[in-house]
PDB file of N, CA and C in Angstrom:
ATOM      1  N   UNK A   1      98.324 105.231 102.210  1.00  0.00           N
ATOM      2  CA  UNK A   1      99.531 104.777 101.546  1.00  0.00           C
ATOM      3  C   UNK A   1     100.693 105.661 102.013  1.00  0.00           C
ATOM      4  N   UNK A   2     101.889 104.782 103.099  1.00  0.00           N
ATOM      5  CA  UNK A   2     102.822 105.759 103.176  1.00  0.00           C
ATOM      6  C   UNK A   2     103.944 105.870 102.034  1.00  0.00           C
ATOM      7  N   UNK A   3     104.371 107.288 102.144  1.00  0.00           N
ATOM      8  CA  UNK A   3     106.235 106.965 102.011  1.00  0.00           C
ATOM      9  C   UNK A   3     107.349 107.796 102.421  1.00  0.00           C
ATOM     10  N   UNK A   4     108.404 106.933 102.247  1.00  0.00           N
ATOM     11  CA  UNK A   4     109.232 107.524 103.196  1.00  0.00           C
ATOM     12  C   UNK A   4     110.419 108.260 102.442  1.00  0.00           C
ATOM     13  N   UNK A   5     110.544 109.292 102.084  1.00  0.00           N
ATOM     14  CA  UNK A   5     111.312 109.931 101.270  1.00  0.00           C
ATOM     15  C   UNK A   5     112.704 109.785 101.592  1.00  0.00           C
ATOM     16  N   UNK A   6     113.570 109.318 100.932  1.00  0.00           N
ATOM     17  CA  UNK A   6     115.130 109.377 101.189  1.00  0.00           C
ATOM     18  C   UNK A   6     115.668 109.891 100.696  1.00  0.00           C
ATOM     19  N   UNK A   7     115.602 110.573  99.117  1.00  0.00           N
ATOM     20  CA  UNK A   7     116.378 111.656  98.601  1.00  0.00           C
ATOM     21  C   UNK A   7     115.232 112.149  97.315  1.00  0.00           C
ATOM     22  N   UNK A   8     116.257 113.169  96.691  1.00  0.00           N
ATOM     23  CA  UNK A   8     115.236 113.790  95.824  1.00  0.00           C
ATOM     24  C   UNK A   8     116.157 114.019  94.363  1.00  0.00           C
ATOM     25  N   UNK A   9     116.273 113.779  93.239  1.00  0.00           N
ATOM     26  CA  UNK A   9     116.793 113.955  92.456  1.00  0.00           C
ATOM     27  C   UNK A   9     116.431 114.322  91.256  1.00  0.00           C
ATOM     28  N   UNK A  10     117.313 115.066  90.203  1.00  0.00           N
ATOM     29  CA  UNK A  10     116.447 116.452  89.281  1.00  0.00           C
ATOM     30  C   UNK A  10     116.593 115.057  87.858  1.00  0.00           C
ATOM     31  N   UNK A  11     115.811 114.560  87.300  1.00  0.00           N
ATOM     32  CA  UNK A  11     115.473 114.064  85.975  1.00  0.00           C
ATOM     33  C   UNK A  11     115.100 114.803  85.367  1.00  0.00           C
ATOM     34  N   UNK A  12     115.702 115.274  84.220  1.00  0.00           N
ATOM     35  CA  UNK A  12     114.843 115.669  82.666  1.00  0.00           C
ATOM     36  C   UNK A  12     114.223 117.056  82.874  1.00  0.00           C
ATOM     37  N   UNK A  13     114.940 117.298  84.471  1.00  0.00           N
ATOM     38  CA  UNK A  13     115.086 119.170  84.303  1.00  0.00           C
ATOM     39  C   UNK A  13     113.463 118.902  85.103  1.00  0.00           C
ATOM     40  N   UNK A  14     113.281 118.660  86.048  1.00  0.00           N
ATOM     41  CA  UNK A  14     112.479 118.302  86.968  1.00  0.00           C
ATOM     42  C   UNK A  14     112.879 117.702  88.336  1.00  0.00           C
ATOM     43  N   UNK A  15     112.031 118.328  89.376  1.00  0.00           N
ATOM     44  CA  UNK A  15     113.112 117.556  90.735  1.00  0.00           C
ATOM     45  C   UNK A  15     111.808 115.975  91.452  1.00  0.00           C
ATOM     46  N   UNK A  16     112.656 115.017  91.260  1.00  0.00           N
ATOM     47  CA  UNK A  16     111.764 114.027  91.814  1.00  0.00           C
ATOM     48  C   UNK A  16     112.002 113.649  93.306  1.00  0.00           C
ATOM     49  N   UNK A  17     111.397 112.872  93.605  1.00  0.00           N
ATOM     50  CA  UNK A  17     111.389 112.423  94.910  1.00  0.00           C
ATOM     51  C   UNK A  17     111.410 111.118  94.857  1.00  0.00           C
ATOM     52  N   UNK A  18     112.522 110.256  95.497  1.00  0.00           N
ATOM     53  CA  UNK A  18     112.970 108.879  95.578  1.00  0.00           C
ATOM     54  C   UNK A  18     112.942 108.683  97.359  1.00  0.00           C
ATOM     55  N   UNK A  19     112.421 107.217  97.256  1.00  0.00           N
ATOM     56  CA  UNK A  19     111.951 106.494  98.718  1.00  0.00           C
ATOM     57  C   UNK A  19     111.230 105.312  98.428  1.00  0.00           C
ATOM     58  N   UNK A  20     110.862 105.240  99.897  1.00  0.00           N
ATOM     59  CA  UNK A  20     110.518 103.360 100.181  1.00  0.00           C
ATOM     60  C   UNK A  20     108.698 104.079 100.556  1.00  0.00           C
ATOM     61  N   UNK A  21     107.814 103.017  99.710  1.00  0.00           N
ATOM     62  CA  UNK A  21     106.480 102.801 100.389  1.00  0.00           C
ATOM     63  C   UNK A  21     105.575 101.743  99.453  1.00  0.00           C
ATOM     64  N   UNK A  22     104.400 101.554  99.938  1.00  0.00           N
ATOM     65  CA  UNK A  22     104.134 100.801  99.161  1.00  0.00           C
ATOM     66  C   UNK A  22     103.403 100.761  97.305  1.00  0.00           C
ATOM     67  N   UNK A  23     104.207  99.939  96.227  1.00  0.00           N
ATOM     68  CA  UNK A  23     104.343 100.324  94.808  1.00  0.00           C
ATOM     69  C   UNK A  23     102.990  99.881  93.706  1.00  0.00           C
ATOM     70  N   UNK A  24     102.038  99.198  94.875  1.00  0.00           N
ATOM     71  CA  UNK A  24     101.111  98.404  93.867  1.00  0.00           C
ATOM     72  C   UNK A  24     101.434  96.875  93.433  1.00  0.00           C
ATOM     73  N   UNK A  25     100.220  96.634  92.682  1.00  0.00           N
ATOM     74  CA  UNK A  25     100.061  95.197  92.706  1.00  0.00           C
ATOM     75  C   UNK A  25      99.926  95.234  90.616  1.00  0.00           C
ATOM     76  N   UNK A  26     100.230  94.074  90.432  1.00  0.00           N
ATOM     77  CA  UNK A  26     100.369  93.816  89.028  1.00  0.00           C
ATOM     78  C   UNK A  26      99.286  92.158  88.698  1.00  0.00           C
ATOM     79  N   UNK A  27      98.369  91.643  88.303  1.00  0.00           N
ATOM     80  CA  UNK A  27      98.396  90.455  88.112  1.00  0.00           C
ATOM     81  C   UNK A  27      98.214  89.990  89.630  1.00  0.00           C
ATOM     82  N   UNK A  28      97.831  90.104  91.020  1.00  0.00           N
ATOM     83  CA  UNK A  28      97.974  89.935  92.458  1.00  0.00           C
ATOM     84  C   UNK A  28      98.875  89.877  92.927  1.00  0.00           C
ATOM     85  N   UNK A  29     100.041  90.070  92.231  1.00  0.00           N
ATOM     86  CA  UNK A  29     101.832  90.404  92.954  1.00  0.00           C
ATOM     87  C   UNK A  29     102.139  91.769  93.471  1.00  0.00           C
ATOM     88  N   UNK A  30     102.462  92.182  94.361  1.00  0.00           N
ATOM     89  CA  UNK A  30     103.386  93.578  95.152  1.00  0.00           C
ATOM     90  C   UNK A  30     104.355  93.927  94.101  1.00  0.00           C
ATOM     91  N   UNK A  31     104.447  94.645  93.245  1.00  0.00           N
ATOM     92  CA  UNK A  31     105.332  95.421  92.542  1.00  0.00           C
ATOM     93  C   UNK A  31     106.669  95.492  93.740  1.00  0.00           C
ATOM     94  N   UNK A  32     107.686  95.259  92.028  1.00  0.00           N
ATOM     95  CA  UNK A  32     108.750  95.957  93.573  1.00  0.00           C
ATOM     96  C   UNK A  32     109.915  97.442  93.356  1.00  0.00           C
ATOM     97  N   UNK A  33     108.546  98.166  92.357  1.00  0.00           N
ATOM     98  CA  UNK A  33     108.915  99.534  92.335  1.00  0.00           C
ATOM     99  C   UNK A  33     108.248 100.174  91.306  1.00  0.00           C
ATOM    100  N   UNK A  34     108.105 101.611  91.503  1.00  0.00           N
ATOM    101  CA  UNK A  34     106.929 101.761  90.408  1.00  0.00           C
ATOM    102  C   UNK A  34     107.188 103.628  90.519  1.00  0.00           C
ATOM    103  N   UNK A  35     106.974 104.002  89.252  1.00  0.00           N
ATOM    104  CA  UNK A  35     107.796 105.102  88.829  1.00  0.00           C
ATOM    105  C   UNK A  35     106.643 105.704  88.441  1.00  0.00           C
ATOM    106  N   UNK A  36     105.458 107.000  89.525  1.00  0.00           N
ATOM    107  CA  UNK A  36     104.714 107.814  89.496  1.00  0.00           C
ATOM    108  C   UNK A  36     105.322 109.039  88.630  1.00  0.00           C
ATOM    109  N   UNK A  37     104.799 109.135  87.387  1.00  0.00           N
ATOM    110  CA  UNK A  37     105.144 110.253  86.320  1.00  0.00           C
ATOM    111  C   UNK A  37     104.220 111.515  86.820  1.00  0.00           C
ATOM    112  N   UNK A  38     102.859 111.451  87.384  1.00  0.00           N
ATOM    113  CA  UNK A  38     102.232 112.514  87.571  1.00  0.00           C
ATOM    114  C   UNK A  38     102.766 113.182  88.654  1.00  0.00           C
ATOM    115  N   UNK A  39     103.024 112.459  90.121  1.00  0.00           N
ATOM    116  CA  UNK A  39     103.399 113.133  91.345  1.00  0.00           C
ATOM    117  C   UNK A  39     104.442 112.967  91.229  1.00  0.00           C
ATOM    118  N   UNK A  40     105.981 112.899  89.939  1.00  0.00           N
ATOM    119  CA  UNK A  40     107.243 112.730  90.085  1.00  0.00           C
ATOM    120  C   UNK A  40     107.920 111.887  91.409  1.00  0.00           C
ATOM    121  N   UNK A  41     107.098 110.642  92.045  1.00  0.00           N
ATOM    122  CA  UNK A  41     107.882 109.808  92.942  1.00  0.00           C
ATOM    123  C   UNK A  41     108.280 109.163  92.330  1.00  0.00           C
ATOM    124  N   UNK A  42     109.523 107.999  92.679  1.00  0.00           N
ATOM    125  CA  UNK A  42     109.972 106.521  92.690  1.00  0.00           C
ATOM    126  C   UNK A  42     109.918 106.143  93.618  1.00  0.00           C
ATOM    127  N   UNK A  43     108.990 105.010  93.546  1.00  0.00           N
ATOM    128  CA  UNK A  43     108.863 104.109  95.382  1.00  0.00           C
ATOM    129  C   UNK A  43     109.259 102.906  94.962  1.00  0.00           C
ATOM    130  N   UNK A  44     109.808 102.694  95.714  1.00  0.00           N
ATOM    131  CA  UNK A  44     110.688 101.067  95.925  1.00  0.00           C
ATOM    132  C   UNK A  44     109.903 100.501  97.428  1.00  0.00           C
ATOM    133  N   UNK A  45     109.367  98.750  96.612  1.00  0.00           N
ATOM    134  CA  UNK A  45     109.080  98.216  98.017  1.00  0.00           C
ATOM    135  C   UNK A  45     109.927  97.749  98.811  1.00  0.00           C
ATOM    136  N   UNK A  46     110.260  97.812  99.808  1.00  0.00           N
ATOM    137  CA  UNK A  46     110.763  97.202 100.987  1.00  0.00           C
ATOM    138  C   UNK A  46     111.535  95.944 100.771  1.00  0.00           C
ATOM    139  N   UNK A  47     110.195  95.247 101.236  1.00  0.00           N
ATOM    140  CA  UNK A  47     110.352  94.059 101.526  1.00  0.00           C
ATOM    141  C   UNK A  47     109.606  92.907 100.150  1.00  0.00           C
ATOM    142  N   UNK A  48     109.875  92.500  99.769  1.00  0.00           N
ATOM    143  CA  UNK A  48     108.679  91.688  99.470  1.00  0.00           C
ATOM    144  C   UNK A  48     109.671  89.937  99.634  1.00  0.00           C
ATOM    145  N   UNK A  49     108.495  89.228 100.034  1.00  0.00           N
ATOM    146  CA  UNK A  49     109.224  87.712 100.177  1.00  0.00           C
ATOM    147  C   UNK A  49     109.176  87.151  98.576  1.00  0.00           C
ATOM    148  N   UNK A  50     110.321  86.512  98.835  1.00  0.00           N
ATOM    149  CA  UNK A  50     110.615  85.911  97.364  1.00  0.00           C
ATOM    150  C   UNK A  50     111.544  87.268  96.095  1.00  0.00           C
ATOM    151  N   UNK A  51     112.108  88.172  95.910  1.00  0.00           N
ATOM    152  CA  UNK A  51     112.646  89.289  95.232  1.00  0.00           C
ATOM    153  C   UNK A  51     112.998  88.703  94.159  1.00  0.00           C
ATOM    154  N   UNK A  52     112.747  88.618  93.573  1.00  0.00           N
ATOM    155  CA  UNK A  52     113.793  88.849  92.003  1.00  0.00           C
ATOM    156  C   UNK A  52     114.660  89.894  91.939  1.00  0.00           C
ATOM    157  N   UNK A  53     114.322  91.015  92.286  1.00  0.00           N
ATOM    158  CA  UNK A  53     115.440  91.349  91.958  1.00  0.00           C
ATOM    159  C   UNK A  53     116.101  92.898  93.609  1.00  0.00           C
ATOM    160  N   UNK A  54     116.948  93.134  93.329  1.00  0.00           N
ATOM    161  CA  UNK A  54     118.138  93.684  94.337  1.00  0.00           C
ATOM    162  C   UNK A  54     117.701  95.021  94.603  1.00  0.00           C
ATOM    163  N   UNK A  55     117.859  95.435  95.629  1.00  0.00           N
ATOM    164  CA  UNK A  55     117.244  97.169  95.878  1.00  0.00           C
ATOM    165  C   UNK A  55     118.098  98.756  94.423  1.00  0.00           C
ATOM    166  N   UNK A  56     119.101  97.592  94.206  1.00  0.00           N
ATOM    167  CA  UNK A  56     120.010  98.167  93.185  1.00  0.00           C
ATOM    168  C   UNK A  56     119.378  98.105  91.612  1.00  0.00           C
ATOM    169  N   UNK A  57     119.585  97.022  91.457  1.00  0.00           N
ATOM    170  CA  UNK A  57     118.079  96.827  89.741  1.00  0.00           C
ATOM    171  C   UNK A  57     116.926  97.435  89.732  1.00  0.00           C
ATOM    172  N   UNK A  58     116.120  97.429  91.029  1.00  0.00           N
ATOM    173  CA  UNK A  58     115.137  98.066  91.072  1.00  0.00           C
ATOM    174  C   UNK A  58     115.054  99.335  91.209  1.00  0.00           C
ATOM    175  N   UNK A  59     115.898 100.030  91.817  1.00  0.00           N
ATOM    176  CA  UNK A  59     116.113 101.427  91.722  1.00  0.00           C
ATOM    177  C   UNK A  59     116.795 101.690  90.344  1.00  0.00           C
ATOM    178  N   UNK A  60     117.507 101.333  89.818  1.00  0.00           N
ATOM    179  CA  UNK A  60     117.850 101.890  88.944  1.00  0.00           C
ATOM    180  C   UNK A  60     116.732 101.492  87.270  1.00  0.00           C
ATOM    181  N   UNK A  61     115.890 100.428  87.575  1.00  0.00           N
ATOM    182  CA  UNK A  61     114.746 100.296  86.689  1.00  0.00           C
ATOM    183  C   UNK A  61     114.164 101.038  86.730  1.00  0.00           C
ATOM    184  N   UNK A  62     113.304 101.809  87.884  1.00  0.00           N
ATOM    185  CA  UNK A  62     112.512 103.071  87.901  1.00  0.00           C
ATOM    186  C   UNK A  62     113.055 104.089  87.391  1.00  0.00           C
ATOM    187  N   UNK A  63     114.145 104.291  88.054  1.00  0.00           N
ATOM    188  CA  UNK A  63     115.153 105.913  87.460  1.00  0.00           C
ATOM    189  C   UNK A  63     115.057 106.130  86.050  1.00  0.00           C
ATOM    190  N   UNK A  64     115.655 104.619  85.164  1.00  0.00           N
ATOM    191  CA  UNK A  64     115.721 104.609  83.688  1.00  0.00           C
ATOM    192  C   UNK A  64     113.748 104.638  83.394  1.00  0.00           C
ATOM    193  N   UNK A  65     112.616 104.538  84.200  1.00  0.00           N
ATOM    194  CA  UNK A  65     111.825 104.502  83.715  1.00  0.00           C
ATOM    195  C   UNK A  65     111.272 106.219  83.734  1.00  0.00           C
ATOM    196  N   UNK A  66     111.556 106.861  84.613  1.00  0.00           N
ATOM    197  CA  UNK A  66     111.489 108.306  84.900  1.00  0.00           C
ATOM    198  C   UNK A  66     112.537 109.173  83.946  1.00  0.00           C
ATOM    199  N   UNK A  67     113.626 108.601  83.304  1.00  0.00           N
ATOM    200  CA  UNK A  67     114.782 109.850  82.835  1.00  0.00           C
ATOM    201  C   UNK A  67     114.388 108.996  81.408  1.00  0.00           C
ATOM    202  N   UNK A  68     113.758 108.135  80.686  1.00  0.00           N
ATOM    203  CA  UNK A  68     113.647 107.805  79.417  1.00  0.00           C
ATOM    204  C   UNK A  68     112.416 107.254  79.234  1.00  0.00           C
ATOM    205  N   UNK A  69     110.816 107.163  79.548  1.00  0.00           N
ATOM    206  CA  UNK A  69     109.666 106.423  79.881  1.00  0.00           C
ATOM    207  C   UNK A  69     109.417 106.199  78.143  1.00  0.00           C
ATOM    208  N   UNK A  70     109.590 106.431  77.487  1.00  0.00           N
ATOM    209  CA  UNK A  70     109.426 106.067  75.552  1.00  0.00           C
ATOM    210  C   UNK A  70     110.329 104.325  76.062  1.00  0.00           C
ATOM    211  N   UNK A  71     111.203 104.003  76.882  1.00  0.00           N
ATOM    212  CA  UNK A  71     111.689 102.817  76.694  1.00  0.00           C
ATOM    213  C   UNK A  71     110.558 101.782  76.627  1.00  0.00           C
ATOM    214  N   UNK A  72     111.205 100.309  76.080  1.00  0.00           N
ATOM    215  CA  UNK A  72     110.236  99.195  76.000  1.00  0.00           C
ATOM    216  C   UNK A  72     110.346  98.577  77.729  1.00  0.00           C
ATOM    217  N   UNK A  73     109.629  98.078  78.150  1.00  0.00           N
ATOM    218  CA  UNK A  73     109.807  97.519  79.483  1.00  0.00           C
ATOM    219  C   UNK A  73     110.868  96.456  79.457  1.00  0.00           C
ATOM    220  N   UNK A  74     110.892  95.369  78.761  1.00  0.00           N
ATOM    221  CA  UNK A  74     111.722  94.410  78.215  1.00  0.00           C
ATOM    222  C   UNK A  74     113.518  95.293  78.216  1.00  0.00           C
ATOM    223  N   UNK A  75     113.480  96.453  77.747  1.00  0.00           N
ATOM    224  CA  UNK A  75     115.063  97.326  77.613  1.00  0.00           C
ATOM    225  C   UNK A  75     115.147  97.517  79.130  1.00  0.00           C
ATOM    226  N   UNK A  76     114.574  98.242  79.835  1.00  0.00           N
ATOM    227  CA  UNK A  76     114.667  98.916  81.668  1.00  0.00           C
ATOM    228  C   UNK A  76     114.683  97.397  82.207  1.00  0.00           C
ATOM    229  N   UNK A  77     113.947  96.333  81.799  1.00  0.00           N
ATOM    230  CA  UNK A  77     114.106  95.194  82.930  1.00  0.00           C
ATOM    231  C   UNK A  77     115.802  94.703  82.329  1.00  0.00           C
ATOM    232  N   UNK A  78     116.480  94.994  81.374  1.00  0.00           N
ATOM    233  CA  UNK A  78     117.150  93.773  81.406  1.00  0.00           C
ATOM    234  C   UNK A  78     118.606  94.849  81.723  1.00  0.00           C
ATOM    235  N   UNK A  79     118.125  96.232  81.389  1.00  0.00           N
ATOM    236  CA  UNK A  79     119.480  97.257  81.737  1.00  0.00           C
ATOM    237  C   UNK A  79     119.285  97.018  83.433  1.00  0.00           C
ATOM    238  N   UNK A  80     117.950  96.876  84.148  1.00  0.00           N
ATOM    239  CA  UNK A  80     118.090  96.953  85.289  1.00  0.00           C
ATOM    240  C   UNK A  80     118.753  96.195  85.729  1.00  0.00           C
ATOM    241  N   UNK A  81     118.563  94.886  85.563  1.00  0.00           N
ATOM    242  CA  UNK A  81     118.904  93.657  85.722  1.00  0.00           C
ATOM    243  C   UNK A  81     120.802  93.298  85.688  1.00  0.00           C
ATOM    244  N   UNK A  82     121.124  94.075  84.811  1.00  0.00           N
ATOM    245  CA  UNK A  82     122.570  94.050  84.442  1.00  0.00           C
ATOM    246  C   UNK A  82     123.518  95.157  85.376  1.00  0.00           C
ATOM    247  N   UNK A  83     122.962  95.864  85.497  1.00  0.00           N
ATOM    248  CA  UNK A  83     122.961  96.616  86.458  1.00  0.00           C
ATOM    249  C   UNK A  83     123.139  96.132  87.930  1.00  0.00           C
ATOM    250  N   UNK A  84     122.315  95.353  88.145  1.00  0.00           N
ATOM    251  CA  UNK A  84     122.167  94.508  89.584  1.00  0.00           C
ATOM    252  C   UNK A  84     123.511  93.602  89.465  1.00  0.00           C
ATOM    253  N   UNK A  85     123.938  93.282  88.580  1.00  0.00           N
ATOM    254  CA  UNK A  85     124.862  92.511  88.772  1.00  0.00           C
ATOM    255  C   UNK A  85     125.977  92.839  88.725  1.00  0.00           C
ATOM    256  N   UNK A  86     126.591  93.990  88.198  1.00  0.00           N
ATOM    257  CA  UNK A  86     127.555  94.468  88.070  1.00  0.00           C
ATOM    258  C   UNK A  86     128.088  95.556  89.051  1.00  0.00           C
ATOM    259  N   UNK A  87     127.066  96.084  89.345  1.00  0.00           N
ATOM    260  CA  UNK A  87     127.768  97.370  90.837  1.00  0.00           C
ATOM    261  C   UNK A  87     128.012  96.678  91.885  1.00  0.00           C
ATOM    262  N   UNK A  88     127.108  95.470  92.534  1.00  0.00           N
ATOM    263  CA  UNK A  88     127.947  95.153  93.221  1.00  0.00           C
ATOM    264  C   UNK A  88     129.549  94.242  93.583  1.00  0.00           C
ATOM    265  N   UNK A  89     129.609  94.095  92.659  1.00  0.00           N
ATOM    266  CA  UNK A  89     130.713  93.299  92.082  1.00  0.00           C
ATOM    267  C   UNK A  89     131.889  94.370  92.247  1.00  0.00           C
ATOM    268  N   UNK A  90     131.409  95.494  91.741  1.00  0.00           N
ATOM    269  CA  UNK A  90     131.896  96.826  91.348  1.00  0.00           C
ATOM    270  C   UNK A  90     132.335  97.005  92.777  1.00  0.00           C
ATOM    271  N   UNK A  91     131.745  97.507  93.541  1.00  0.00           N
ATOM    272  CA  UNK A  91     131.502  98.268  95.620  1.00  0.00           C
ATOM    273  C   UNK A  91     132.200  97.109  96.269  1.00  0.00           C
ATOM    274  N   UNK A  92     132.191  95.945  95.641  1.00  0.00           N
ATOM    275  CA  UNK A  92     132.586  94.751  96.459  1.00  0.00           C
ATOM    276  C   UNK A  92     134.370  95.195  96.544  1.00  0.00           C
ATOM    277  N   UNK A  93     134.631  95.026  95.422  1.00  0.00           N
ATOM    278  CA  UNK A  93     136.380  95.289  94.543  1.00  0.00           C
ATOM    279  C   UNK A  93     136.562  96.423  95.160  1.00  0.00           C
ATOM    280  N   UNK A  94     136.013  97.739  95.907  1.00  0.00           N
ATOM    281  CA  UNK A  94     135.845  98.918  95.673  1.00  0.00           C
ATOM    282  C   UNK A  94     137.522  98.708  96.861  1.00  0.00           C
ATOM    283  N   UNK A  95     139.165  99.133  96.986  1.00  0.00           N
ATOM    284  CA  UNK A  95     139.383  98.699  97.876  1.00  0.00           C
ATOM    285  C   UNK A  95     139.543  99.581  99.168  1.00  0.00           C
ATOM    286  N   UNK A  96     138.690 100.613  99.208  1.00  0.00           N
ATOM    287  CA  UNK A  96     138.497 100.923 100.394  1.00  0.00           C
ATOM    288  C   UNK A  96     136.859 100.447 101.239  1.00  0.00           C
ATOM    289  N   UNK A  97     136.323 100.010 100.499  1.00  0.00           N
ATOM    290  CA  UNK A  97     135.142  99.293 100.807  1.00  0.00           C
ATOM    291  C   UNK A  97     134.232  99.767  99.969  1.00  0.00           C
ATOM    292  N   UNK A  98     133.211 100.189 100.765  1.00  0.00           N
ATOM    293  CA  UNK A  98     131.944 100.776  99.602  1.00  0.00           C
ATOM    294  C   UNK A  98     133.070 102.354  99.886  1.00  0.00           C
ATOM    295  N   UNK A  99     131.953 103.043  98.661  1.00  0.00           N
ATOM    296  CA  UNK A  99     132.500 104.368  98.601  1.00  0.00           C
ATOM    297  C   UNK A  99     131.359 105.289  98.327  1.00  0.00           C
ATOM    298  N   UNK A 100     131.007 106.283  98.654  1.00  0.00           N
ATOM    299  CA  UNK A 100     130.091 107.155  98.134  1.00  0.00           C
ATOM    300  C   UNK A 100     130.560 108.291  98.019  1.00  0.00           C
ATOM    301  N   UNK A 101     130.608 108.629  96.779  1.00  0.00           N
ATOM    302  CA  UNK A 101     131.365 110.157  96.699  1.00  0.00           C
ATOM    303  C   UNK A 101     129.773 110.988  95.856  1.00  0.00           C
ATOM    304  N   UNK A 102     130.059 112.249  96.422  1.00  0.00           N
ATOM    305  CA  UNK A 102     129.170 113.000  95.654  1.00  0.00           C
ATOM    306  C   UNK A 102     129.450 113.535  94.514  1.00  0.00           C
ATOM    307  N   UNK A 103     128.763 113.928  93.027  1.00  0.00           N
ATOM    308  CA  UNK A 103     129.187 114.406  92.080  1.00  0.00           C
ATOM    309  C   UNK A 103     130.043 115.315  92.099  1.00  0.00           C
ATOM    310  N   UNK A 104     130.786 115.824  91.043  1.00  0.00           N
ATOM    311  CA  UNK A 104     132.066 117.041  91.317  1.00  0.00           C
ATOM    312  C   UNK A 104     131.247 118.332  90.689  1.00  0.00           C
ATOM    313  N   UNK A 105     129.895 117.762  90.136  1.00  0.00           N
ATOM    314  CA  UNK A 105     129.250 118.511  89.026  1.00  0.00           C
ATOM    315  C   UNK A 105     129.149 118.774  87.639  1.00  0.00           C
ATOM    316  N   UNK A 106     129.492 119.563  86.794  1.00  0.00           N
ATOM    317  CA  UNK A 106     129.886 119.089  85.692  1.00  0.00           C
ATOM    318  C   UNK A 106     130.622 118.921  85.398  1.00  0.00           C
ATOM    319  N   UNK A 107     130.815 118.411  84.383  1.00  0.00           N
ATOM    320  CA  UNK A 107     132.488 117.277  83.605  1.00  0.00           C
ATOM    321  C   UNK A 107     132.988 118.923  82.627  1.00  0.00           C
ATOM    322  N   UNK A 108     134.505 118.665  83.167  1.00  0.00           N
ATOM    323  CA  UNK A 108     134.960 119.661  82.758  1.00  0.00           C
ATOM    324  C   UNK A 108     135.558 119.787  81.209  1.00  0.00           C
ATOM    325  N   UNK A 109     135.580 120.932  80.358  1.00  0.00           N
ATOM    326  CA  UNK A 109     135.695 120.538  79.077  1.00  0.00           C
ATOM    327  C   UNK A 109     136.612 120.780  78.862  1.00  0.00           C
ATOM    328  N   UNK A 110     137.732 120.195  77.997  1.00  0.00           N
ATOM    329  CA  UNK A 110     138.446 119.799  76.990  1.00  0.00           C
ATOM    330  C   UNK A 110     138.985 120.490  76.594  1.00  0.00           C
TER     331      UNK A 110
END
């Protein structure tokens, strides 16, 4: 089972590891992401034919399943889901195009 690590990010005061490989099967379907609590990964599949849902919902379904796992699945599918629809809408409007800025760090107080 490969994967391919693309970044690494600290949840809940822990550092995880986020990337593409393959997530498992549910019912005989390819998962299309799946949030390892013991080895702290998030793997997102690739490819799969037919998606429901966007490399964006799905990443951010795992994340919310790694930084809050007490959630109901039904809450992460439909925040994911809303999610998918709204950033890019968001990056689309963005008017210098997409944008990626890195955090400034913490929010400064008041």
């Amino acid at each position: 089972m490969s994967f391919r690590k693309i970044t690494t990010a600290m949840i809940n005061g822990k550092r995880w590891q986020i990337g593409f490989g393959f997530t498992g099967k549910t019912n005989g379907k390819v998962d299309q992401g799946a949030c390892r609590y013991y080895s702290r990964r998030i793997v997102i599949q690739r490819r799969i034919k037919g998606r429901k849902c966007s490399l964006i919902d799905g990443a951010i379904h795992e994340l919310l399943h790694a930084a809050v796992p007490s959630l109901k699945e039904s809450v992460v599918d439909e925040f994911g889901e809303l999610c998918g629809r709204v950033l890019p809408k968001l990056l689309a409007a963005e008017p210098d195009g997409i944008s990626i800025h890195k955090p400034s760090g913490r929010a400064k107080k008041k």
